[in-house]
C-alpha atoms as a PDB file:
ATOM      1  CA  UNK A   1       0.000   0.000   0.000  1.00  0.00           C
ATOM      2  CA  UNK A   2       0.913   3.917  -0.214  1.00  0.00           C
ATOM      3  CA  UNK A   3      -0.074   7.085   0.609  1.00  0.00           C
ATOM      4  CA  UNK A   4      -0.003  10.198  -1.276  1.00  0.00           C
ATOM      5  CA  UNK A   5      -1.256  13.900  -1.102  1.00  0.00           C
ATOM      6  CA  UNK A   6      -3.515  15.054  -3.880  1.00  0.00           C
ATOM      7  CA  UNK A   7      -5.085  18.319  -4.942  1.00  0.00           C
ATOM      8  CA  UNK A   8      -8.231  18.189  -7.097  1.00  0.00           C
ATOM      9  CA  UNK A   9      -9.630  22.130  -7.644  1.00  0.00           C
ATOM     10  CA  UNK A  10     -11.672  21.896 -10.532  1.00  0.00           C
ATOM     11  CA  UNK A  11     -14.483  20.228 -11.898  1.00  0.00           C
ATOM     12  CA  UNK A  12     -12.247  19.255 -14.882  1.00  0.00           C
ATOM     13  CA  UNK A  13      -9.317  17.474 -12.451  1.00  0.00           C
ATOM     14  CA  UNK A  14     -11.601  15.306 -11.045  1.00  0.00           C
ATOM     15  CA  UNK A  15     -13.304  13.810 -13.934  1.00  0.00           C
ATOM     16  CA  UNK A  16      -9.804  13.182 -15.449  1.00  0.00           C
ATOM     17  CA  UNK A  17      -8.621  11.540 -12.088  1.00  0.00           C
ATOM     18  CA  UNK A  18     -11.622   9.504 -12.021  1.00  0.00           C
ATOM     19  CA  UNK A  19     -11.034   8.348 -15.610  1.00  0.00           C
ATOM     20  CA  UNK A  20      -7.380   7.408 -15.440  1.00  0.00           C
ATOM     21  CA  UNK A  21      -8.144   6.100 -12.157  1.00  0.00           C
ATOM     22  CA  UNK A  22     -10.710   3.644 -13.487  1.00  0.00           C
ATOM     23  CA  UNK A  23      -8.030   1.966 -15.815  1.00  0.00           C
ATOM     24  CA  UNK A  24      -6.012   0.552 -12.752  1.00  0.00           C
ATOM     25  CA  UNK A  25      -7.715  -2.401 -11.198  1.00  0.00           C
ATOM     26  CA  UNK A  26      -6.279  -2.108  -8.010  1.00  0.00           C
ATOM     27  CA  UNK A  27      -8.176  -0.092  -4.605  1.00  0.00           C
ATOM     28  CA  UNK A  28      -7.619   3.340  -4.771  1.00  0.00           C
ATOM     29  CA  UNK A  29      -9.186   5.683  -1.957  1.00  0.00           C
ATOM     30  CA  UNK A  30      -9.907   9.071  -1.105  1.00  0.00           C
ATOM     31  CA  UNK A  31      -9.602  10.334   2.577  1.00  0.00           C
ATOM     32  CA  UNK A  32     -10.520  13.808   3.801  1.00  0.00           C
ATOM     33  CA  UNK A  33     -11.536  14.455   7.018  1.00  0.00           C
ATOM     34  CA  UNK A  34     -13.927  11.771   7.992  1.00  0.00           C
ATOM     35  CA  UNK A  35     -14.722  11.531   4.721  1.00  0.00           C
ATOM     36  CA  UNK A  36     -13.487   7.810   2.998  1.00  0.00           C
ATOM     37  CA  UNK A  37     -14.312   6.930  -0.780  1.00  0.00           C
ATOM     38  CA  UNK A  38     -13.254   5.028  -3.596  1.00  0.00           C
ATOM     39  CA  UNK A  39     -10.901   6.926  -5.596  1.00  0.00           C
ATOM     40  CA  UNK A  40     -12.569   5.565  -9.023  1.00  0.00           C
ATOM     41  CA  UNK A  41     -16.052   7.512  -7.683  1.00  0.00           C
ATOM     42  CA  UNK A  42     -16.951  10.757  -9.489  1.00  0.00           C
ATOM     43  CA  UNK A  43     -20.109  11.688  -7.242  1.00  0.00           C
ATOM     44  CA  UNK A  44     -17.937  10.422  -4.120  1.00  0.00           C
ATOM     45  CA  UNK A  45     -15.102  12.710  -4.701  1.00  0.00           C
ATOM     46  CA  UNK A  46     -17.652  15.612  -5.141  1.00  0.00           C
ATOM     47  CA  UNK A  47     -18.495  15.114  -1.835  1.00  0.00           C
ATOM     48  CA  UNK A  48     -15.271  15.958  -0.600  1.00  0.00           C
ATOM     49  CA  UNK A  49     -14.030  18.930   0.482  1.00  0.00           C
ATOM     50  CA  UNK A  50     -11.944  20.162  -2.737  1.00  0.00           C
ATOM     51  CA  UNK A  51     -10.312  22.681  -0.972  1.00  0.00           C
ATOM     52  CA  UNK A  52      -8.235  21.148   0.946  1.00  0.00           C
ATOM     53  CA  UNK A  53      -5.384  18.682   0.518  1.00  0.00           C
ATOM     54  CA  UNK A  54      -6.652  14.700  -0.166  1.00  0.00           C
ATOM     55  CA  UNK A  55      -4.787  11.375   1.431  1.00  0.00           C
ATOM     56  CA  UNK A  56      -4.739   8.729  -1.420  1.00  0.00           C
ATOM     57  CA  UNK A  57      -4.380   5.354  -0.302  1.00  0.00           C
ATOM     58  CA  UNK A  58      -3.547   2.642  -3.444  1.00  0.00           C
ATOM     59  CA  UNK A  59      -3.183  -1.148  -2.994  1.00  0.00           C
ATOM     60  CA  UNK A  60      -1.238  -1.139  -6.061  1.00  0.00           C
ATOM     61  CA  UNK A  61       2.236  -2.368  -6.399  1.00  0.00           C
ATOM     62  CA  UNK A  62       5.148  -2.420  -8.876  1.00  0.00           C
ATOM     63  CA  UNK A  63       5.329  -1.263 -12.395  1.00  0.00           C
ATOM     64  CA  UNK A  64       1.664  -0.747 -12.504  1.00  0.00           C
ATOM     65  CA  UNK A  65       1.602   1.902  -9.307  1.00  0.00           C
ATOM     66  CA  UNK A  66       4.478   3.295 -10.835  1.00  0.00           C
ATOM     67  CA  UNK A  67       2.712   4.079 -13.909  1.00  0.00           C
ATOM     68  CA  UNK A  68      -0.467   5.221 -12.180  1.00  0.00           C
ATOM     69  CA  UNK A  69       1.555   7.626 -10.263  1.00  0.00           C
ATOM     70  CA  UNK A  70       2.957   9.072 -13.627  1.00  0.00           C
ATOM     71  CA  UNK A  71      -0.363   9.439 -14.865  1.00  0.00           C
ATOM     72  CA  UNK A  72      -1.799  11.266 -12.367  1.00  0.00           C
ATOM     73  CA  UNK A  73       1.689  13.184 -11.439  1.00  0.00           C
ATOM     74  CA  UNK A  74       0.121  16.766 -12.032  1.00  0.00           C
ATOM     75  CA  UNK A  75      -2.407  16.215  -8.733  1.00  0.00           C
ATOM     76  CA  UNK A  76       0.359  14.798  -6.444  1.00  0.00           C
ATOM     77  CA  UNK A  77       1.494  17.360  -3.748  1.00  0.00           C
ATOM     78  CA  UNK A  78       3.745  15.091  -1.725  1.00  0.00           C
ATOM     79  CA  UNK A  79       4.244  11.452  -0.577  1.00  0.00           C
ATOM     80  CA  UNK A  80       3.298  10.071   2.357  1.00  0.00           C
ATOM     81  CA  UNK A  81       5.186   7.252   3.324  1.00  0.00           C
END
């Protein structure tokens, strides 16, 4: 597993999140607050608080969480590890 800040501020970041998310098959989920969803949800992350920073947790290992990571490079703010 690892952990991972993210920043999602416009309508436009989350949809793309949610769609490059949805190509991994591995868990990938959203914490903020008290707030925990699946990271592949478009109406859960709207429920969020998109103001402040996000804790993404991914079960993903290897090459393919390497890859996801890439993808999605732009929203990272720092690691969590």
């Amino acid at each position: 597993m690892s952990n991972h800040i993210i920043r999602l501020n416009t309508i436009h970041q989350v949809k793309d999140f949610v769609n490059r998310s949805s190509r991994y098959p591995f868990e990938i989920t959203l914490i903020s607050g008290r707030m925990i969803i699946n990271g592949k949800s478009i109406m859960g992350i709207f429920g969020l608080d998109l103001n402040s920073p996000i804790l993404m947790e991914t079960t993903g290992e290897g090459e393919e969480l390497e890859r996801f990571l890439s993808e999605i490079q732009e929203y990272l703010v720092s690691p969590q590890d």
